[in-house]
Protein backbone atom coordinates (compact mmCIF):
# COMPACT_ATOMS: atom_id res chain seq x y z
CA UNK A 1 2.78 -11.28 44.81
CA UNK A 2 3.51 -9.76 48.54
CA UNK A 3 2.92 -13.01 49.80
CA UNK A 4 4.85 -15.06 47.76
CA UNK A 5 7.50 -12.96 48.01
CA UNK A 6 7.39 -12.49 51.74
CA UNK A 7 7.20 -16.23 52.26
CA UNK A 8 10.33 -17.00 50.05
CA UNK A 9 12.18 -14.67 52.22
CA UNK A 10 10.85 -16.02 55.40
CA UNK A 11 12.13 -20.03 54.27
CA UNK A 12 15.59 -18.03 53.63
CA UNK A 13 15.64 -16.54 56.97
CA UNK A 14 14.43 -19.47 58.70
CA UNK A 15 17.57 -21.12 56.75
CA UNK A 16 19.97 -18.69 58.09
CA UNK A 17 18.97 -19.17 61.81
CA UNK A 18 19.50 -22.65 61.11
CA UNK A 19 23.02 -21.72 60.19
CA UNK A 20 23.35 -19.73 63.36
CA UNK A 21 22.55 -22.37 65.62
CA UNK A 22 24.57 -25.25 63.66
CA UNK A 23 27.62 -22.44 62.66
CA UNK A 24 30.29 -24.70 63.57
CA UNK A 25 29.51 -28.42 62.10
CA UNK A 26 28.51 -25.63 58.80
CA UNK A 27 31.78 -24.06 58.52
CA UNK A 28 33.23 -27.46 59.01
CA UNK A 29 31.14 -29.18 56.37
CA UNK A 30 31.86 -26.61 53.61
CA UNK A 31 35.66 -26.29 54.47
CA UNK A 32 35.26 -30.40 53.44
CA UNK A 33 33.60 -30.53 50.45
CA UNK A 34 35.31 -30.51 47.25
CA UNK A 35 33.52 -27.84 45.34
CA UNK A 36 29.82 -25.99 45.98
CA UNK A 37 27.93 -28.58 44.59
CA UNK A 38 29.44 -31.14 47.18
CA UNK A 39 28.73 -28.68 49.72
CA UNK A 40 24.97 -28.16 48.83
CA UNK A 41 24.25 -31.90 48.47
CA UNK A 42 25.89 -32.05 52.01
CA UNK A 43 23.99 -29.18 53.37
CA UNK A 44 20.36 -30.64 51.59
CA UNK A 45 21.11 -34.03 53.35
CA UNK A 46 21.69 -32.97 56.76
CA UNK A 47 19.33 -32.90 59.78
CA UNK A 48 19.84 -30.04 61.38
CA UNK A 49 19.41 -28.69 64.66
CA UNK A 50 16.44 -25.81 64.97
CA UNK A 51 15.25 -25.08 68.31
CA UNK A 52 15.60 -21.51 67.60
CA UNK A 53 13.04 -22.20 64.49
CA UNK A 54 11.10 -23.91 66.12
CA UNK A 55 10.55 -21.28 69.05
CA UNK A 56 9.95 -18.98 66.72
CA UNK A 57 7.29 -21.00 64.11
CA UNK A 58 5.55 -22.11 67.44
CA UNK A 59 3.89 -18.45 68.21
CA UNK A 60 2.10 -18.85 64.55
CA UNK A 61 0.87 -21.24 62.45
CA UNK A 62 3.73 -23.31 61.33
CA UNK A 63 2.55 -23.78 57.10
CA UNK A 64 1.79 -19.50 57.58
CA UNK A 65 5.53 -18.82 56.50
CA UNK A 66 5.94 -22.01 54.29
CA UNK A 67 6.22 -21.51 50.22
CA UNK A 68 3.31 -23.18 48.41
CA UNK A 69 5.37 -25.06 46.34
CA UNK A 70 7.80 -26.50 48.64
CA UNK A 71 8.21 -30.15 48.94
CA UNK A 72 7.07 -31.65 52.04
CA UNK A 73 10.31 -32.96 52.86
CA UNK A 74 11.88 -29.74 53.51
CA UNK A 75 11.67 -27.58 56.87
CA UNK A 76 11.14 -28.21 60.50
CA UNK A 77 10.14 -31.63 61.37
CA UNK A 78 9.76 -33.92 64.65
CA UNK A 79 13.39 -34.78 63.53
CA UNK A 80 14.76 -32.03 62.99
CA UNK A 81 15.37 -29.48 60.06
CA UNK A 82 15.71 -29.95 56.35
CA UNK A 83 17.43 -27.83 54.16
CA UNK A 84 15.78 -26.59 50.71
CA UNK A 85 17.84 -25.55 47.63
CA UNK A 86 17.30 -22.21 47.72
CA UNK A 87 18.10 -22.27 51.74
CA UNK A 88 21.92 -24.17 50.66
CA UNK A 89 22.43 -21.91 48.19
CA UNK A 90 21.85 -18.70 50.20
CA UNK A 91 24.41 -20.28 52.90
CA UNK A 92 26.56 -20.57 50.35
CA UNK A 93 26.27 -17.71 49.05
CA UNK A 94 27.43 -15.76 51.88
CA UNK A 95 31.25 -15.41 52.80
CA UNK A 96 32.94 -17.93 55.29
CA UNK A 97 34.11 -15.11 57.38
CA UNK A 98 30.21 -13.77 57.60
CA UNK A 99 29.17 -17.04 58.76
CA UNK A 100 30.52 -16.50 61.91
CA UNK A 101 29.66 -12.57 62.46
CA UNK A 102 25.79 -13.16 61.74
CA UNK A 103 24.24 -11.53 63.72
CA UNK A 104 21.66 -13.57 65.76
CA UNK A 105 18.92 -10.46 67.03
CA UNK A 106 19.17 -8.78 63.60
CA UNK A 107 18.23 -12.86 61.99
CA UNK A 108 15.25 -13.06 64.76
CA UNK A 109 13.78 -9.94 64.13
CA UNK A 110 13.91 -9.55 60.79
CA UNK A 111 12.15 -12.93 60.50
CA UNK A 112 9.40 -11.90 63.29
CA UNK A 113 8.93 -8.48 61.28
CA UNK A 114 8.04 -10.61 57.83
CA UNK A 115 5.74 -12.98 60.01
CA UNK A 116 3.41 -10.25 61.06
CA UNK A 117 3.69 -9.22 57.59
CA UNK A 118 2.66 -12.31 55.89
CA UNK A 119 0.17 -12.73 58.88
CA UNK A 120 -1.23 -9.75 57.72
CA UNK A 121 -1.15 -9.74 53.90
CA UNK A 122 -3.20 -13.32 54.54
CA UNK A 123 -6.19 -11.44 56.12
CA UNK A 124 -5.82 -8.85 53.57
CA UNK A 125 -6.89 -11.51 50.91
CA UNK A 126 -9.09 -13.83 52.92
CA UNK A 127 -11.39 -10.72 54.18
CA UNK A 128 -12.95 -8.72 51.11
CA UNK A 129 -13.95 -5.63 53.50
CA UNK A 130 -10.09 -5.61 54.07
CA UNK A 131 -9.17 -6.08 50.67
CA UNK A 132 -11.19 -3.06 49.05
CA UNK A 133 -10.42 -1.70 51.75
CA UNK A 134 -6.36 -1.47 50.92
CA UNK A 135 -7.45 -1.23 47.31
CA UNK A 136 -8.50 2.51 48.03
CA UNK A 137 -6.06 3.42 50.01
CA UNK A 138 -3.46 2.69 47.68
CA UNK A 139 -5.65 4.04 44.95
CA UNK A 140 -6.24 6.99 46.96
CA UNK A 141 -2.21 7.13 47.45
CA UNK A 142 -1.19 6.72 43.78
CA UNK A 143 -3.88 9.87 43.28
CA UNK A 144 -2.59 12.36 45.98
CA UNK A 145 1.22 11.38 44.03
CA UNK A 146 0.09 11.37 40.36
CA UNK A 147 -2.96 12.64 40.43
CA UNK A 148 -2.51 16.52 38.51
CA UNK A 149 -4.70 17.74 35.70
CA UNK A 150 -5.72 15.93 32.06
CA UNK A 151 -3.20 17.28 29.47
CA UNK A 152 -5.05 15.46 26.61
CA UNK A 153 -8.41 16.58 25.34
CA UNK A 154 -10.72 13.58 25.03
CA UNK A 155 -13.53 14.24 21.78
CA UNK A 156 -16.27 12.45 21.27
CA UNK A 157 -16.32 12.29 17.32
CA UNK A 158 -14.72 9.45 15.48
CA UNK A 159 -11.79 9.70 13.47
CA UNK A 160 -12.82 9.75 9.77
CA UNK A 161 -9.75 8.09 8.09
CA UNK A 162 -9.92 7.24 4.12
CA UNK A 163 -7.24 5.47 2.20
CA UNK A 164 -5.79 9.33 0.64
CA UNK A 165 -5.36 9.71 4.58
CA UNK A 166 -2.68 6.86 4.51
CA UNK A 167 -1.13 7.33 1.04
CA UNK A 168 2.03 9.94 1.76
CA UNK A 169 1.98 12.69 -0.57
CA UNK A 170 5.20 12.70 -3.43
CA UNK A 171 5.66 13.69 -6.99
CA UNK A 172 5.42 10.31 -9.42
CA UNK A 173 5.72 10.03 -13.29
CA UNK A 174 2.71 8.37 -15.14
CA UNK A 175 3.26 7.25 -18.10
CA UNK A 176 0.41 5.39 -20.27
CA UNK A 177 1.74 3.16 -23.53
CA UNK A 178 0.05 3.29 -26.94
CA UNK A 179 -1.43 -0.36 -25.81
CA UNK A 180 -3.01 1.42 -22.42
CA UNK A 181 -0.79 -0.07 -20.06
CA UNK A 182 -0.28 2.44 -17.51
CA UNK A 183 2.55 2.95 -14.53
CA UNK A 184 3.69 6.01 -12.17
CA UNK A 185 7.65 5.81 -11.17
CA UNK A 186 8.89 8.37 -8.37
CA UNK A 187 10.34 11.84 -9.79
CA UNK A 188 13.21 11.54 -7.96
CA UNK A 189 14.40 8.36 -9.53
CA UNK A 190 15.45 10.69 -12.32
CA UNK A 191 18.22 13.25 -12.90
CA UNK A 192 18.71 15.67 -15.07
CA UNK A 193 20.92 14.83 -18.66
CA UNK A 194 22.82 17.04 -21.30
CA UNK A 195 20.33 17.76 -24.41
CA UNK A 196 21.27 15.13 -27.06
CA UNK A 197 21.92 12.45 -24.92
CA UNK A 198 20.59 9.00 -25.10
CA UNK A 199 18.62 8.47 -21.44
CA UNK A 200 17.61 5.32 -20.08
CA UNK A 201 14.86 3.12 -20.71
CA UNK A 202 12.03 4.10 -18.68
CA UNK A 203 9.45 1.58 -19.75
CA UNK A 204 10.19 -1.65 -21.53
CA UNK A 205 7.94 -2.02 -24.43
CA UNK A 206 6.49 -4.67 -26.96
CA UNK A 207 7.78 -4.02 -30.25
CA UNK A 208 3.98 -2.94 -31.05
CA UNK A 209 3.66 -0.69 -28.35
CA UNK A 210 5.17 2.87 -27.49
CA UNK A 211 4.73 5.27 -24.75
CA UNK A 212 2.70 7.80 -25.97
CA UNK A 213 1.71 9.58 -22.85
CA UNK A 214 3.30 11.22 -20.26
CA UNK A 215 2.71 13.42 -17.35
CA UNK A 216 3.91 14.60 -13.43
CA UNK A 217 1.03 14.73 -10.95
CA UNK A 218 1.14 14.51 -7.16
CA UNK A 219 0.16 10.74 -5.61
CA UNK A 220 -3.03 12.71 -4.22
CA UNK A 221 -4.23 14.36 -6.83
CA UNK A 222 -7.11 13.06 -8.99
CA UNK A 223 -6.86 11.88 -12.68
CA UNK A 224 -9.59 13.12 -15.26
CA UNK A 225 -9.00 10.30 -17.88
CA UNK A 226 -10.79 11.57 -21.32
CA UNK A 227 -11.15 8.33 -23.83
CA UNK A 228 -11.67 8.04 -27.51
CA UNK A 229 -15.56 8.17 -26.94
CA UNK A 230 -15.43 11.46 -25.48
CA UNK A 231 -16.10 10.40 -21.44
CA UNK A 232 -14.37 11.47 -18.83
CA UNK A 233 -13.51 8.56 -15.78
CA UNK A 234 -11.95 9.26 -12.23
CA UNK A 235 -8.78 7.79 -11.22
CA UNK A 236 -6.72 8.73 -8.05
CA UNK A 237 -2.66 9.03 -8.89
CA UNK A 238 -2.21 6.34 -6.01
CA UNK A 239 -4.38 3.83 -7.40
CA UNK A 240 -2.21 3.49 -10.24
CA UNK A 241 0.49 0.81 -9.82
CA UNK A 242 3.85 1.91 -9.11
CA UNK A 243 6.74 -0.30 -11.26
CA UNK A 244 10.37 -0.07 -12.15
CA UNK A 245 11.86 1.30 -15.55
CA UNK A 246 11.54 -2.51 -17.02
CA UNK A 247 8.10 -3.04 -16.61
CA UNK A 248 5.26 -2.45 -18.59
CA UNK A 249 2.91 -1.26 -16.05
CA UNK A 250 -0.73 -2.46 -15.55
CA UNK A 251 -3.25 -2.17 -18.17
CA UNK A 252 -5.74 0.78 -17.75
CA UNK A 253 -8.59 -1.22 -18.86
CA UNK A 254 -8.29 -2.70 -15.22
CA UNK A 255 -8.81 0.82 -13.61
CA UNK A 256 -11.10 1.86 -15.30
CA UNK A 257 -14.67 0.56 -16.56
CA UNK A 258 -13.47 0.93 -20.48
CA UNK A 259 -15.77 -0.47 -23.03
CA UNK A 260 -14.37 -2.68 -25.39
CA UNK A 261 -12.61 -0.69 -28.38
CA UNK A 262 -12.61 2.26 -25.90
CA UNK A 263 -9.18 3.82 -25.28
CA UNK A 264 -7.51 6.70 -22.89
CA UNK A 265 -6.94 9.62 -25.09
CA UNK A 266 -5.89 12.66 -22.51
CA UNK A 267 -5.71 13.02 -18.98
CA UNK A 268 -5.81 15.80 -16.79
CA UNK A 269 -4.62 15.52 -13.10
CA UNK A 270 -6.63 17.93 -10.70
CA UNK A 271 -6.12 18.45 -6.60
CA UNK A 272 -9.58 20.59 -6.09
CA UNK A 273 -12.66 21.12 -8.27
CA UNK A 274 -12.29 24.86 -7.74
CA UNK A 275 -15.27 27.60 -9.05
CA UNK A 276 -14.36 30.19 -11.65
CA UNK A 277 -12.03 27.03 -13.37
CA UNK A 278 -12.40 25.66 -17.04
CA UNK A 279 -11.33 22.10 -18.82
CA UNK A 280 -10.55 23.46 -22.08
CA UNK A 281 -10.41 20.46 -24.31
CA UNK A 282 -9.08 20.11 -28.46
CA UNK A 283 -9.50 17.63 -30.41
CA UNK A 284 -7.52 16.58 -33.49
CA UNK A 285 -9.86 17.86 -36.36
CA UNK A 286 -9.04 21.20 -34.74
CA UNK A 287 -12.55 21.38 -32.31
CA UNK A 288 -12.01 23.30 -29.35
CA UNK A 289 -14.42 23.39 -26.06
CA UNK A 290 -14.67 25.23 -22.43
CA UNK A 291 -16.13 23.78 -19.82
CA UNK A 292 -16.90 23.92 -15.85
CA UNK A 293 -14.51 22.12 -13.89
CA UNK A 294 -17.42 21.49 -11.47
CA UNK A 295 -19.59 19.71 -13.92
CA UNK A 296 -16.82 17.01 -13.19
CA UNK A 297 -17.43 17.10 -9.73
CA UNK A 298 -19.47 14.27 -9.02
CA UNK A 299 -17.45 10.91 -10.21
CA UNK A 300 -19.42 7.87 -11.06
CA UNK A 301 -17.91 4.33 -11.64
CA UNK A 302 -19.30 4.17 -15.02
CA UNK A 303 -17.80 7.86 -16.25
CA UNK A 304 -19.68 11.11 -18.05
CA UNK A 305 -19.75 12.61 -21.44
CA UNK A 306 -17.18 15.40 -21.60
CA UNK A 307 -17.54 15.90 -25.36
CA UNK A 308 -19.04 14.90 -28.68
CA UNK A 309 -17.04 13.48 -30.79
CA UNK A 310 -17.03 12.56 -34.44
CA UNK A 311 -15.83 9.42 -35.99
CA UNK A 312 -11.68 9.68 -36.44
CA UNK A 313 -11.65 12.70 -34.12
CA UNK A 314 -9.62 12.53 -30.87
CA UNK A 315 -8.23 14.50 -28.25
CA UNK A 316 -4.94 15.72 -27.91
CA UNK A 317 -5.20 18.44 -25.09
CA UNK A 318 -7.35 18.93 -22.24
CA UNK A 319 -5.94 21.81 -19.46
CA UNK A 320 -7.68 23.84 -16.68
CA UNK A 321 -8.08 27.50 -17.42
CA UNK A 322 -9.42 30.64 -15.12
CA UNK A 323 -11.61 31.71 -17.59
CA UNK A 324 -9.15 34.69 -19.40
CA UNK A 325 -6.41 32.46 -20.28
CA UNK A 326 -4.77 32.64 -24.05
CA UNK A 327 -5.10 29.53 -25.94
CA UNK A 328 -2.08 28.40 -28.41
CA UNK A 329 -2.78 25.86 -30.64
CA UNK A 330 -0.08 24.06 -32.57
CA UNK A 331 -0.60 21.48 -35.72
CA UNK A 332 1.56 18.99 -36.88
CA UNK A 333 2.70 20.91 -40.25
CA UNK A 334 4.40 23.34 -37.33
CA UNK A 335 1.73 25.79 -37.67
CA UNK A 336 0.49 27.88 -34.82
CA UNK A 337 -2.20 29.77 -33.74
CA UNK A 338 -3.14 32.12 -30.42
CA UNK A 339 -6.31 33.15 -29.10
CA UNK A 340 -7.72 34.29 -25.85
CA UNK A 341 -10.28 31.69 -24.17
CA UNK A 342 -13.27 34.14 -24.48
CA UNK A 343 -13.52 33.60 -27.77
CA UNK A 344 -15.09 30.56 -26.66
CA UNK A 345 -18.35 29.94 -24.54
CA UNK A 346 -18.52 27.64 -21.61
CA UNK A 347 -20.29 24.72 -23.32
CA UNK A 348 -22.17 21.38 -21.50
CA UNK A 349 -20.13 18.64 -21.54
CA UNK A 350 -22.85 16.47 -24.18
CA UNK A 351 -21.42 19.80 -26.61
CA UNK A 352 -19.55 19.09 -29.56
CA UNK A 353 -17.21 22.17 -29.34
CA UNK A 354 -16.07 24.72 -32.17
CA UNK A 355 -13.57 25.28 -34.53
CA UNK A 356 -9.77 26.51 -32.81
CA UNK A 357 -7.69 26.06 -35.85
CA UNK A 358 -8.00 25.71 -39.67
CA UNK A 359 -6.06 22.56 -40.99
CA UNK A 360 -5.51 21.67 -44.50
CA UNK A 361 -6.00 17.68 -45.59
CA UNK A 362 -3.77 15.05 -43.58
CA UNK A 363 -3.01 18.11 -40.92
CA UNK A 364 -3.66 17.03 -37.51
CA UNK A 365 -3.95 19.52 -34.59
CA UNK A 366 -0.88 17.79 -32.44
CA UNK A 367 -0.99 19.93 -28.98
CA UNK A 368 -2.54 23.27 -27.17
CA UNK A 369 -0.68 25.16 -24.45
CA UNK A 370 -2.97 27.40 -22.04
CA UNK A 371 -1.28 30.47 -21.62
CA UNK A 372 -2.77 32.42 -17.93
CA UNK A 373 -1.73 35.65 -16.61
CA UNK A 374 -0.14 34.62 -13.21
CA UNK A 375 1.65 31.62 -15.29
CA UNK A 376 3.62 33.79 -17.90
CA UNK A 377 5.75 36.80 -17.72
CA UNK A 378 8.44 38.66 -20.44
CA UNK A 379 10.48 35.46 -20.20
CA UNK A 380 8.27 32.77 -21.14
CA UNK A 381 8.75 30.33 -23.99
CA UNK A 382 7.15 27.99 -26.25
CA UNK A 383 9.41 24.62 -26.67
CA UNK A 384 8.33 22.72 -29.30
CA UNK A 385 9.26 19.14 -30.40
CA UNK A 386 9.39 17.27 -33.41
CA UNK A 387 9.10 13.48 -34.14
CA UNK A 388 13.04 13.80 -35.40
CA UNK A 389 13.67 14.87 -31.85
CA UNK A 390 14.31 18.16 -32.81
CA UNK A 391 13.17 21.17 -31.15
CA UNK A 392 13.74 25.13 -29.97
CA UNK A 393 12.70 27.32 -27.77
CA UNK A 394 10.72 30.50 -28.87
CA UNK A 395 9.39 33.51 -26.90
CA UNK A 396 5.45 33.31 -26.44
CA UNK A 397 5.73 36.70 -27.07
CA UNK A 398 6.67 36.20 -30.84
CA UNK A 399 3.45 34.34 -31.18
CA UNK A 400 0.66 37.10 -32.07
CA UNK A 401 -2.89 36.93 -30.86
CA UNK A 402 -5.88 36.81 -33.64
CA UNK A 403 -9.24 35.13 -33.50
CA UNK A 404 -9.77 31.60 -33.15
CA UNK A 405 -10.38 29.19 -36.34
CA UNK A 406 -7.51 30.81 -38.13
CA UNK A 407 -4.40 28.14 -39.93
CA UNK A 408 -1.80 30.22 -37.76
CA UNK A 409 1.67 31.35 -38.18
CA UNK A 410 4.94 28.88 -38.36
CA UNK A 411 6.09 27.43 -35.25
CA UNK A 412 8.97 25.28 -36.07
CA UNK A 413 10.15 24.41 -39.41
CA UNK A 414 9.00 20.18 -40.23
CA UNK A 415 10.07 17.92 -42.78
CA UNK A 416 11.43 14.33 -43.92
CA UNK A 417 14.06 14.59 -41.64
CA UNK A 418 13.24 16.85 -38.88
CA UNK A 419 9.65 15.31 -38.92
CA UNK A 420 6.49 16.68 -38.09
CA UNK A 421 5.66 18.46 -34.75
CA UNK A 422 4.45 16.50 -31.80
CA UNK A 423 4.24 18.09 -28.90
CA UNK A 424 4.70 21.88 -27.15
CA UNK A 425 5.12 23.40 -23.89
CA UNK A 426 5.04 26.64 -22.11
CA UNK A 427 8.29 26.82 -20.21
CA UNK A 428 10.28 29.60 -17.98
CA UNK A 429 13.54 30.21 -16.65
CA UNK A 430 15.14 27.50 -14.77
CA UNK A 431 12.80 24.46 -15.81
CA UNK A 432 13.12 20.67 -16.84
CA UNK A 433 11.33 18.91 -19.36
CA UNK A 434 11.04 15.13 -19.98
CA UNK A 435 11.01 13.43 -23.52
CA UNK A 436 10.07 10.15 -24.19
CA UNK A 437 10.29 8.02 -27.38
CA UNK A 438 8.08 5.22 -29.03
CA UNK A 439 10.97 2.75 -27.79
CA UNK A 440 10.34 4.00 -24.37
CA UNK A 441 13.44 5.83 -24.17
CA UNK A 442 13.34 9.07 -21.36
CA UNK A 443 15.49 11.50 -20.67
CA UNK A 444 15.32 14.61 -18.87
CA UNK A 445 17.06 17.84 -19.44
CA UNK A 446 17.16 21.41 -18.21
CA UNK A 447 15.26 23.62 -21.04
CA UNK A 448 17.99 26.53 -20.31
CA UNK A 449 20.03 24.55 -22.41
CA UNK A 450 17.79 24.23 -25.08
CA UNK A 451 18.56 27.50 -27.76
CA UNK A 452 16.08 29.87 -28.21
CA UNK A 453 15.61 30.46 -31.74
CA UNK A 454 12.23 32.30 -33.57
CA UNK A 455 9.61 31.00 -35.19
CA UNK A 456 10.71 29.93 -38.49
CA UNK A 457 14.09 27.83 -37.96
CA UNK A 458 14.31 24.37 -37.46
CA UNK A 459 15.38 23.95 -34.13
CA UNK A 460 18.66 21.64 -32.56
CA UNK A 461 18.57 18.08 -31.68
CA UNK A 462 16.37 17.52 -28.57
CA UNK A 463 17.64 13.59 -28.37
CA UNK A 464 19.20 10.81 -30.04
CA UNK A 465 17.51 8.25 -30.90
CA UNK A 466 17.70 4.90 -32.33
CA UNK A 467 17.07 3.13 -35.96
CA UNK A 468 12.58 3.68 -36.49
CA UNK A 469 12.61 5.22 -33.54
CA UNK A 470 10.23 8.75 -33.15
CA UNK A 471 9.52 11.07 -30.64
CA UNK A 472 6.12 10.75 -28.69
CA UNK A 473 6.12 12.52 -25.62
CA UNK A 474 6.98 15.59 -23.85
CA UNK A 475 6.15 17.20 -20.12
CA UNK A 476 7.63 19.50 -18.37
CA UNK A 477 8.91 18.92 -14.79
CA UNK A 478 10.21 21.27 -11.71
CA UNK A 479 13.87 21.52 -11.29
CA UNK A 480 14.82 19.40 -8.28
CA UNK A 481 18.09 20.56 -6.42
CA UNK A 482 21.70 18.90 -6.19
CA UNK A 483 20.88 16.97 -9.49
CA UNK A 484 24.10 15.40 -11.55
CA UNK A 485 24.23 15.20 -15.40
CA UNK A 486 23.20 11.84 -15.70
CA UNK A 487 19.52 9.80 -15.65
CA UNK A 488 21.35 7.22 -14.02
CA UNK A 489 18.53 6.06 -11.20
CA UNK A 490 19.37 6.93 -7.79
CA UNK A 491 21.57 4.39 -5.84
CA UNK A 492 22.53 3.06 -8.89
């Protein structure tokens, strides 16, 4: 690159001393020509006087100073000397009035100067003891300037990187339809509404499918998924596919190894498999049963047993508990009952369970809300729901505490119109809940402005909703700040 560069200014130089010892026929020529481009052409076809050059090239060797890709036809010659483009354009380049105040000594020696320089950089590469020679001293110069102490700590170990390690962490809503197609939309795509409005569609369904599940987990967390045949599978939040409030979703049966006739029947998001922690699970016939978190530890592709269950039975609830939580068990005649979790021994998960709540013929046990110490104070509530969309709030404390297997006390008042009871959650001050419908209608609404009424009234209307249209779902969701009165999506 030195080279190059040194001979490119040399064949300028040697261009300019041309100038200087042909300065008046120059001047003279350039004053004539119409524009620059006459004036080059002029210049380029010219023989020009270069004794000075010549004097000069003679003390070397003549090609030593001459670009490599220069056409023979330019530079000094028996005849004379030929003028390159890029030697025309630097003459023209310069002012008129410079032309004649060049100085001749400063020309000479700055042209001797880059001949001992290219003379020099030519042994440099055609002598390898020279060349690693000036490799280390500029090596050894670039260290005495640059050379201070390693800020960065280089380890050894490799960088263990999974696919969790890429996903970014956010709050999503799941929701899985009656049909098993299963989708998770970001929380923040939804605002908060006035009770009794009508929402916005947050799934578009088949007429002969409905969003029956719902649920908020955290993209990193891992989903328990409990089926019909009592086995639990493994599914990270991030695996499932994330869609807009028009789709359907994916169906589950593709994540996850179902068996045919095999459905999803609760689901149970978890971030650590934590000792001293219970899945308490219920089933419909009433069945309740405690067991280790860490028995569900170890995932495998093909899924466990979690619990024994009879033909018709399913599962309606599965939570973690700390092993002194209360249980509250609610049936779909609005009945109610409250236990603490002793009452119940950890079990295997092969178990079949035992008996939480008495139900009469065509009852159904509809919902269970685990009730821990650090999770409830003076102010919590029990909202319950209806299929009519109907619901109320209702201290926990007004629910009393007996034994386990009893029918329970009245929740919420059901019937034709009001409908039977579907769901129930343990709220506080200052929460959200979301409600969804079998025409996959949401809505979400602050639960402060839901009444709080006792146990045996009927309750005000959660949502509207549309002709044969019931309420499915409920969950309850953190209040997110700045939020508007509307479920409009954000942007829209």
């Amino acid at each position: 690159y030195d080279l190059r560069k040194s001979r490119e200014r040399a064949h300028v130089l040697e261009g300019l001393a041309v100038t200087l010892e042909n300065i008046d026929r120059i001047i003279a020529l350039i004053k004539a020509a119409k524009d620059p481009a006459e004036a080059k052409v002029a210049l380029m076809k010219e023989m020009w006087q270069a004794k000075q050059v010549a004097e000069l090239l003679a003390r070397s060797d003549t090609s030593m100073s001459r670009p490599e890709d220069l056409d023979a036809i330019y530079g000094l010659s028996k005849k004379g000397y030929k003028l390159s483009d890029a030697q025309a354009q630097a003459i023209l380049e310069l002012r008129l009035h410079r032309l004649t105040g060049l100085e001749q000594e400063k020309i000479h020696g700055e042209y001797t100067d880059i001949l001992v320089r290219i003379e020099d950089l030519l042994e440099i590469l055609q002598k390898p003891e020279r060349l690693q020679k000036e490799i280390r001293e500029e090596l050894n110069a670039m260290r005495e300037q640059y050379g201070d102490a390693r800020r960065t700590e280089i380890l050894e170990s490799q960088l263990d990187l999974s696919m969790e390690d890429l996903i970014a962490e956010e709050d999503v809503v799941v929701t899985l339809s009656h049909a098993g197609y299963v989708k998770s939309q970001a929380l923040s795509e939804y605002r908060a509404q006035k009770r009794g409005g009508r929402g916005k569609t947050a799934t578009r369904m088949k007429e002969e499918d409905f969003v029956d599940k719902l649920f908020v987990a955290n993209t990193h967390d891992t989903i328990l998924c409990f089926s019909s045949r009592g086995k639990v599978y493994w599914l990270k939040v991030y695996e499932i596919p994330q869609a807009g409030r028009g789709a359907r979703g994916k169906p589950i049966v593709n994540l996850l190894p179902l068996e045919e006739g095999e459905h999803v029947n609760a689901i149970l998001p978890i971030r650590a498999y934590e000792d001293g922690k219970f899945v308490f699970m219920t089933t419909s016939d009433g069945t309740v049963k405690k067991t280790a978190l860490t028995e569900f530890s170890r995932p495998r592709t093909s899924g466990i047993i979690a619990i024994d269950l009879t033909e018709g039975n399913r599962l309606v609830g599965v939570g973690l508990t700390d092993g002194e939580c209360d249980i509250v068990l609610f049936s779909s005649a609005g009945k109610a009952v409250r236990f603490n979790e002793q009452d119940v021994r950890p079990m295997g998960r092969s178990a079949r369970g035992v008996r939480g709540m008495a139900l009469k013929p065509a009852q159904t046990l509809v919902s269970q809300i685990i009730a821990c110490t650090d999770d409830i104070n003076d102010e919590s509530t029990v909202l319950t729901a209806t299929g009519g969309g109907f619901g109320k709030r209702t201290l926990l404390s007004d629910f009393p505490k007996h034994k386990r297997g009893g029918q329970g006390v009245i929740s919420i008042q059901v019937g034709e119109k009001r409908g039977d009871v579907v769901s129930a959650l343990l709220t506080g001050a200052g929460g959200e809940m979301m409600l969804i419908t079998s025409g996959g209608t949401l809505i979400r609404t602050r639960t402060d402005e839901i009444s709080m009424q006792g146990r045996n009234t009927q309750g005000v209307t959660l949502i509207g909703l549309g002709e044969g249209e019931r309420l499915v779902g409920m969950d309850e969701v953190a209040e997110t700040e700045d939020e508007t009165e509307t479920v409009e999506p954000v942007g829209e």
